[in-house]
Protein backbone atom coordinates (compact mmCIF):
# COMPACT_ATOMS: atom_id res chain seq x y z
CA UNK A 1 -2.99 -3.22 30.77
CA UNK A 2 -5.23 -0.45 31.22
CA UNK A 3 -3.94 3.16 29.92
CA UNK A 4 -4.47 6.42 29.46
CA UNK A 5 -6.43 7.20 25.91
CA UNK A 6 -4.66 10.62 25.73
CA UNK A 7 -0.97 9.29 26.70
CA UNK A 8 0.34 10.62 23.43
CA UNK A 9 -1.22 14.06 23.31
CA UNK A 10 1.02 16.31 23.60
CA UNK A 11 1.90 19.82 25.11
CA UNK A 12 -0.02 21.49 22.26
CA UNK A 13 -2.69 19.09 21.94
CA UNK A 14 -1.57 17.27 19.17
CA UNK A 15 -2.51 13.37 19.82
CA UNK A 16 0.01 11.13 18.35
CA UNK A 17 -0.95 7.82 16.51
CA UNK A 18 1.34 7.56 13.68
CA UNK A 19 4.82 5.95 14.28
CA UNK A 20 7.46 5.72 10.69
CA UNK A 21 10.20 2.96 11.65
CA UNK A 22 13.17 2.80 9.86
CA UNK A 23 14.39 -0.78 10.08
CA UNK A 24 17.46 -0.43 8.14
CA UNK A 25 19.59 2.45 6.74
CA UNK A 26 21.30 0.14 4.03
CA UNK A 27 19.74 1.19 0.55
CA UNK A 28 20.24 -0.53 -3.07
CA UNK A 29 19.86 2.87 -4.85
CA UNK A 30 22.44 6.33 -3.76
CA UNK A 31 19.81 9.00 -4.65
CA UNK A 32 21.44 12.16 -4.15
CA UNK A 33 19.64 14.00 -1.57
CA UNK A 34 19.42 11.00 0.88
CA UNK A 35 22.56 8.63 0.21
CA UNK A 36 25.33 9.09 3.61
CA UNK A 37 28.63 9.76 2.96
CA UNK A 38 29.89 8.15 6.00
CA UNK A 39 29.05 4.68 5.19
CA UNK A 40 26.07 1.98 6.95
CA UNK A 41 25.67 1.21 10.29
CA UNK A 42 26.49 -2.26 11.30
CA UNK A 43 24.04 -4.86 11.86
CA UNK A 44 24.47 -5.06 15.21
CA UNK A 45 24.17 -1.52 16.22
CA UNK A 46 20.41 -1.73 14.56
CA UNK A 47 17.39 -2.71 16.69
CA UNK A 48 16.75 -6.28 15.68
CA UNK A 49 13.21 -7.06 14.98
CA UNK A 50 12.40 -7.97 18.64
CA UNK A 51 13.76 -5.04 19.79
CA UNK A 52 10.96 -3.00 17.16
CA UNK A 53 8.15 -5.10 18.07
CA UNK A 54 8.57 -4.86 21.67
CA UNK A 55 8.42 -1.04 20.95
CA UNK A 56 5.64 -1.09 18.55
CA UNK A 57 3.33 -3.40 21.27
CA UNK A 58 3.92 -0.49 24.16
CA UNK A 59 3.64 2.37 21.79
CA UNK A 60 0.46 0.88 20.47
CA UNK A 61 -1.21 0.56 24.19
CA UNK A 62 -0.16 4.08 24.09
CA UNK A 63 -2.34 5.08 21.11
CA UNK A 64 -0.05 4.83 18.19
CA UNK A 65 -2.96 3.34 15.54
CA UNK A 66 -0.70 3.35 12.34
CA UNK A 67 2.83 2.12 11.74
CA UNK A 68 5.05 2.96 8.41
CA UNK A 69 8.16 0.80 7.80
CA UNK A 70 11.01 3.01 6.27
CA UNK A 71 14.69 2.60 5.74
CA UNK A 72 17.18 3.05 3.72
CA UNK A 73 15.35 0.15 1.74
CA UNK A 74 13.53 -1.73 4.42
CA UNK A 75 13.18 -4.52 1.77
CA UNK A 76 16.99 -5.11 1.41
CA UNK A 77 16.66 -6.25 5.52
CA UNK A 78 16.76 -10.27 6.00
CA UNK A 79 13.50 -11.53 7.29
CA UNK A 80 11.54 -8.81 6.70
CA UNK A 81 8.59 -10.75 5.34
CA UNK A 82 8.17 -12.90 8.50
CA UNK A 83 8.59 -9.48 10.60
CA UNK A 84 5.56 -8.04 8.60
CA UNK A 85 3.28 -10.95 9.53
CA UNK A 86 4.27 -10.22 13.50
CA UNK A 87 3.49 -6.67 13.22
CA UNK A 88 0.29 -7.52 11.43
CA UNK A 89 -0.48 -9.55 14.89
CA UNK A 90 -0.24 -6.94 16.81
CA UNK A 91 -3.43 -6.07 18.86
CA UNK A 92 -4.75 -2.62 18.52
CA UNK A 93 -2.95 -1.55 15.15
CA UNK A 94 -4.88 -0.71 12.50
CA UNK A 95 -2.82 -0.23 9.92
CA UNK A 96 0.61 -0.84 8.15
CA UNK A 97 2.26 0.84 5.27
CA UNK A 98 5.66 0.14 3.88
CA UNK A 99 7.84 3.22 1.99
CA UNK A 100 10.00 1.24 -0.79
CA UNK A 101 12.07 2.28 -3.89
CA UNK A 102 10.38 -0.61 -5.55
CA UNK A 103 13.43 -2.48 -7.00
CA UNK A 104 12.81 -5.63 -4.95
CA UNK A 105 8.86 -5.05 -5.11
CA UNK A 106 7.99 -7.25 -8.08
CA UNK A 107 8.97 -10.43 -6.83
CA UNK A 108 7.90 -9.57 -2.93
CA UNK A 109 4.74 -8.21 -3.58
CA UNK A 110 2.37 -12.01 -3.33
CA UNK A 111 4.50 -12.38 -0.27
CA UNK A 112 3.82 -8.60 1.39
CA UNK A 113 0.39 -9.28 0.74
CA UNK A 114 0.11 -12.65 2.62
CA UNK A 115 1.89 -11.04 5.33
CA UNK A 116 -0.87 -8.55 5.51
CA UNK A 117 0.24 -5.65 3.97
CA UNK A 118 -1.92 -3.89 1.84
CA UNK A 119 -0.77 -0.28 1.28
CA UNK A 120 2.48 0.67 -0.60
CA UNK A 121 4.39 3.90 -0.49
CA UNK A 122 6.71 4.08 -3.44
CA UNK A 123 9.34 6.42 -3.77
CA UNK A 124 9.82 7.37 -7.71
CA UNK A 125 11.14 11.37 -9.03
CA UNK A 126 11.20 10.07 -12.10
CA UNK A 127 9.81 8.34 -15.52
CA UNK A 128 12.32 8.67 -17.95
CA UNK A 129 14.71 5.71 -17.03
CA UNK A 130 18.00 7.92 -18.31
CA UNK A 131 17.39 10.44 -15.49
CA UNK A 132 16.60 7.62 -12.92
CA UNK A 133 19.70 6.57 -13.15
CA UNK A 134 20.84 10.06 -12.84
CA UNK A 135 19.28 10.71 -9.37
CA UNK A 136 19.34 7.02 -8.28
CA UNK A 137 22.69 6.12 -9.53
CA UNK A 138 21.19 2.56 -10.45
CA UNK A 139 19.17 1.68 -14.11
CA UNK A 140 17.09 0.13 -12.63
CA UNK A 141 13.67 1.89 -13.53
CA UNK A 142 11.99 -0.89 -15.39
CA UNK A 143 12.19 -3.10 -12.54
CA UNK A 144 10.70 -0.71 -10.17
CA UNK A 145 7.82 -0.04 -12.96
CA UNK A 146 7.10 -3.52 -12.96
CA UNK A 147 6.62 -3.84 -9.32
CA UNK A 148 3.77 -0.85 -9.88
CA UNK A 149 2.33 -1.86 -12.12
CA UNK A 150 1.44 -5.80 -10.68
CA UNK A 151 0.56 -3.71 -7.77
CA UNK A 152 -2.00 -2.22 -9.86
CA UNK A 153 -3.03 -5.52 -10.90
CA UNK A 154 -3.12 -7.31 -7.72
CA UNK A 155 -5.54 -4.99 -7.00
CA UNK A 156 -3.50 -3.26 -3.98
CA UNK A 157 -5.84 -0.47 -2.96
CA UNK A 158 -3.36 1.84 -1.95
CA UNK A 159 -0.76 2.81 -4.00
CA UNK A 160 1.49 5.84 -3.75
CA UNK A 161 3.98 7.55 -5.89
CA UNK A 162 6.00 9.64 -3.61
CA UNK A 163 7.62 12.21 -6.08
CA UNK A 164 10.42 14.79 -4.35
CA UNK A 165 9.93 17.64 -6.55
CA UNK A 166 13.12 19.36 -7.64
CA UNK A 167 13.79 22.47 -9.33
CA UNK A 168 16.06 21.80 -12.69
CA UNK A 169 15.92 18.14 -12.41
CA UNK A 170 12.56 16.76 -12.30
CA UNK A 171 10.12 20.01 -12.55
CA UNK A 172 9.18 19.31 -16.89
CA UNK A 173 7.48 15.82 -15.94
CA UNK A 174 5.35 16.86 -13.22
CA UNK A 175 2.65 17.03 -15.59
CA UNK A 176 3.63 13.42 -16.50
CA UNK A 177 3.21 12.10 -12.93
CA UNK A 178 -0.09 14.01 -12.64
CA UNK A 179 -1.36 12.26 -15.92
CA UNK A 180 -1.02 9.31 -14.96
CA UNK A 181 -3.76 9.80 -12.27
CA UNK A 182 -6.40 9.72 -14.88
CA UNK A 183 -6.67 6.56 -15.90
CA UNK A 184 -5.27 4.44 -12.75
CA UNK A 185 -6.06 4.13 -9.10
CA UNK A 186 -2.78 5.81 -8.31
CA UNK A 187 -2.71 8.78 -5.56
CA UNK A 188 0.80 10.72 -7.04
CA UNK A 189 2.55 12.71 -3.88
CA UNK A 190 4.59 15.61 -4.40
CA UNK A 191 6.68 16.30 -1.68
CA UNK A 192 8.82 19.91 -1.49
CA UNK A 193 12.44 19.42 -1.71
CA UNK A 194 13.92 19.99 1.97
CA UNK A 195 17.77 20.51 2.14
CA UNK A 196 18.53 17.71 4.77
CA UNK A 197 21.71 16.49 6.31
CA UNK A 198 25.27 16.20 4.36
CA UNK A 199 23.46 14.80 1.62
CA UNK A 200 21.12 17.71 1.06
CA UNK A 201 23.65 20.56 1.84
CA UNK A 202 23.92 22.96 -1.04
CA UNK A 203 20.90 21.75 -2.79
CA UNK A 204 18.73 24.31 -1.74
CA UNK A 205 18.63 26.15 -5.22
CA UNK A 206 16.58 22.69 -6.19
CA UNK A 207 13.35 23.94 -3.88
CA UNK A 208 9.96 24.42 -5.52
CA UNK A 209 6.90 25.06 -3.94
CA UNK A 210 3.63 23.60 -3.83
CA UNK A 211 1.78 26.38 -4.95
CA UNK A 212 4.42 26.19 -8.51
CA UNK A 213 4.14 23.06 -9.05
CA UNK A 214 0.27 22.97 -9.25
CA UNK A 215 0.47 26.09 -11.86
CA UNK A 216 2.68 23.63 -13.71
CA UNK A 217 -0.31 20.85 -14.00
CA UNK A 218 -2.91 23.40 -14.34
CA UNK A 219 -3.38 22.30 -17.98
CA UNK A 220 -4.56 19.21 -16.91
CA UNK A 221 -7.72 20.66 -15.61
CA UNK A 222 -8.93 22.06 -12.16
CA UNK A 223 -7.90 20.14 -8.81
CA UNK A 224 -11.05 19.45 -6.81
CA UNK A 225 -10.48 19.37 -3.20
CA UNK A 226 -10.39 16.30 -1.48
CA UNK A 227 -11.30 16.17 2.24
CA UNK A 228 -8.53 14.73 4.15
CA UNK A 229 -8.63 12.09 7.00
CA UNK A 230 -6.44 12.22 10.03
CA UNK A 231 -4.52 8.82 9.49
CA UNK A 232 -3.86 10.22 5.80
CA UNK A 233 -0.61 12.19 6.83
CA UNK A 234 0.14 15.85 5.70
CA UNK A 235 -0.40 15.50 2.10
CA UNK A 236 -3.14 18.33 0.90
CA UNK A 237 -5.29 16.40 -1.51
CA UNK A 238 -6.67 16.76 -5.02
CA UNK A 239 -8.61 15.07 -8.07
CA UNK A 240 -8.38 15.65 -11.59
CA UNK A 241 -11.86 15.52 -13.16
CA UNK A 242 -13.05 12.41 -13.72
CA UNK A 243 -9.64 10.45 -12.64
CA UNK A 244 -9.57 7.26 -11.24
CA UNK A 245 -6.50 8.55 -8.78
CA UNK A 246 -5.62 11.16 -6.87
CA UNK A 247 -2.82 13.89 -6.88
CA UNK A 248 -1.30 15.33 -3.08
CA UNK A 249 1.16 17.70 -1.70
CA UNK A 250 3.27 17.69 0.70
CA UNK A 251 4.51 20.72 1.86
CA UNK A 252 7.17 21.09 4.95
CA UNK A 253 8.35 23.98 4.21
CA UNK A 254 6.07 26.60 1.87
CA UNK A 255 2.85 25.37 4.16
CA UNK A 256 4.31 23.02 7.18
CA UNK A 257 1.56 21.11 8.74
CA UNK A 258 3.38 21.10 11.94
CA UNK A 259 0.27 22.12 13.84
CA UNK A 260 -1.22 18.68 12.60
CA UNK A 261 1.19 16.65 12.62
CA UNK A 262 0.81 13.40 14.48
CA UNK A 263 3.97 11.10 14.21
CA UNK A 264 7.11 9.78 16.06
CA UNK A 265 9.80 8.70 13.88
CA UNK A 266 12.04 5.55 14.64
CA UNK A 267 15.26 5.52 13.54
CA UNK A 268 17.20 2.67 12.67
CA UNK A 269 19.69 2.64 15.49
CA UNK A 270 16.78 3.26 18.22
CA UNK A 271 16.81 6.76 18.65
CA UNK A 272 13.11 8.55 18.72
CA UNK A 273 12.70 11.39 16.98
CA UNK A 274 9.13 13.44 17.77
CA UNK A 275 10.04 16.04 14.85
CA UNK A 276 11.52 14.88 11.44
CA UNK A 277 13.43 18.25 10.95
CA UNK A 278 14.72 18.86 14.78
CA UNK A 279 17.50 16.82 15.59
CA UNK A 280 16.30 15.99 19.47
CA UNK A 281 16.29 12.15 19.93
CA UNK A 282 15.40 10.19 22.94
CA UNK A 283 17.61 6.72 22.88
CA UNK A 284 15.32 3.42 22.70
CA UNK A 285 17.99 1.15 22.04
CA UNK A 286 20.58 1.82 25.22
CA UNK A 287 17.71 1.24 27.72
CA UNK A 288 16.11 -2.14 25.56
CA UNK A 289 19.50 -3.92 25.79
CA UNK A 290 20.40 -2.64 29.40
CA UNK A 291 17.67 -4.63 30.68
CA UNK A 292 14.70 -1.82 31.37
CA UNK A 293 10.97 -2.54 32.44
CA UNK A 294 8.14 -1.92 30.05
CA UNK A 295 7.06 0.80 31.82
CA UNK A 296 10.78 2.78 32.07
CA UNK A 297 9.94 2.34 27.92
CA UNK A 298 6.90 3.58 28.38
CA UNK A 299 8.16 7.22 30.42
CA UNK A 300 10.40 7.13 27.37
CA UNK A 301 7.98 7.29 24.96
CA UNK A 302 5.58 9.87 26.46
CA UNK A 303 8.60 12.05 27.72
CA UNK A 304 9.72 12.13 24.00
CA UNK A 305 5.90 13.38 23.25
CA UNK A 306 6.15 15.78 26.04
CA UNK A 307 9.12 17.15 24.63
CA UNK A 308 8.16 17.24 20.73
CA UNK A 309 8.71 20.74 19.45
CA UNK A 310 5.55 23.07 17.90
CA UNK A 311 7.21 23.60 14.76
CA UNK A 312 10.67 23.07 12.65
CA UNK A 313 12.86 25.86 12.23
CA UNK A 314 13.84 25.13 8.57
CA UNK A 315 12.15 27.97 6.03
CA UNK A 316 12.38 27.87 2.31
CA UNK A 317 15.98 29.40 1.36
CA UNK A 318 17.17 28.28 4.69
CA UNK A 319 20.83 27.05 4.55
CA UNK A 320 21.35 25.04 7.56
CA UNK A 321 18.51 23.91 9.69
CA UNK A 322 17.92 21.92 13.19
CA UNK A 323 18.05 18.60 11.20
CA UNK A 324 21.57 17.30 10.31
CA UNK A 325 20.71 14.20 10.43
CA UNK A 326 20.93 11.72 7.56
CA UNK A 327 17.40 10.35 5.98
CA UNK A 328 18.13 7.34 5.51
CA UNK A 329 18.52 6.74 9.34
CA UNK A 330 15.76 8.76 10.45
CA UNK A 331 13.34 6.65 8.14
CA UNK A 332 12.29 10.15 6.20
């Protein structure tokens, strides 16, 4: 089918070719600043894998390039593994990354690889295992270590440590993470704390900025710039001299990257979101099951480009936002 090589670009001539799906919001950790209080959605109100592919394949012709899987957990879903290698097949994507918490990764990780994954995303605010289990609720960090670190030996060549930074509960071992850069490939992601949904009501004391958190590491030497590519996401990014890794931040709210930013976010029930912190959706899942064409999916897609907002409205201090929405639905 022949299309239109700027179909995703939108009203301020941002071109779109990043899409996160969350395919699952069912999680086997209750971290505090994601976890719903109003329980999972049932199986059946998810988009089944068919559903996501079909979506994928016509967002792809579109210009979507890279796809992240999110969740919840997206490795707690059934037949996840075999949905990987179909995703892998799909013509014109260039690349796949999965987001994880890591407690299943150890004994997944030969079969993510055969499935053709190659790039991990995984979610960790902490080393010390007692205060894991304090923001996780589950002790559970030596099995997510594990999972990193035959990563690191399987010779994955993309590994990240996504790190939510968080005043008063995290903020003495960001010096830790940053170490840890120096001697292995790992590229270590802080990411500012943004007060999101139920679960992130009342939590906005816990916000620290970018610019704090590299004074913090300063010890470890100066950052040298790194110049960053457009399918690298929002994350600002830096070396430590003469480290094998790489340290990045991610900051929504003290410097949003809105007028850069190049993503459409799935959600697990089939809404699309073109903003993380705006709560417009455009429903996927309503038209998929009432029998529509692949081109009434299509005028879905671009009309949810056409209507994706410049910015977010949610500043640091903010207490309520545009985004109410839960993270673990939107897929983060």
């Amino acid at each position: 089918m022949h299309t239109d090589k700027n179909a995703l670009t939108d009203t301020f001539n941002r071109s779109i070719n990043y899409l996160r799906v969350s395919i699952t919001d069912h999680c086997n950790l209750h971290c505090q600043y994601c976890t719903p209080r109003d329980g999972k959605t049932k199986h059946t109100n998810l988009l089944s894998y068919e559903e996501i592919l079909r979506i994928v394949r016509l967002a792809v012709e579109l210009g979507i390039k890279k796809v992240r899987l999110t969740g919840g957990e997206p490795l707690v879903r059934r037949g996840v593994i075999p949905f990987i290698q179909r995703l892998a097949q799909v013509d014109g994507l260039s690349e796949i990354r999965l987001t994880t918490n890591g407690v299943l990764l150890e004994g997944m990780l030969h079969d993510l690889q055969r499935a053709g994954l190659e790039k991990l995303n995984i979610s960790l605010d902490s080393l010390r295992p007692r205060r894991f289990e304090e923001i996780t609720g589950s002790a559970c960090f030596a099995k997510v270590w594990r999972g990193i670190e035959k990563a690191l030996e399987m010779g994955f060549p993309v590994i990240k440590l996504n790190v939510v930074a968080m005043r008063g509960v995290n903020d003495d071992e960001f010096i830790d993470f940053a170490r840890l850069t120096i001697k292995q490939p790992l590229d270590i992601r802080f990411i500012e704390f943004m007060p999101v949904g139920l679960a992130g009501a009342g939590q906005q004391a816990k916000f620290i900025s970018t610019a704090d958190i590299m004074t913090m590491i300063a010890p470890l030497g100066e950052l040298q710039p790194i110049k960053s590519q457009r399918l690298h996401g929002p994350a600002r990014m830096f070396k430590l001299p003469g480290a094998a890794g790489s340290l990045g931040f991610i900051s929504p709210l003290s410097n949003h990257f809105c007028d850069t930013c190049n993503r459409l976010r799935l959600t697990s029930q089939g809404r699309l979101r073109s903003c993380l912190l705006t709560d417009r959706e455009e429903d996927l899942k309503g038209p998929l099951r009432s029998g529509a064409s692949d081109e009434d999916i299509r005028r879905l897609l671009i009309q949810t480009i056409i209507n994706k907002p410049k910015g977010h409205t949610l500043t640091q201090g903010q207490k309520t936002g545009s985004c109410h929405g839960e993270m673990s639905r939107i897929g983060g």
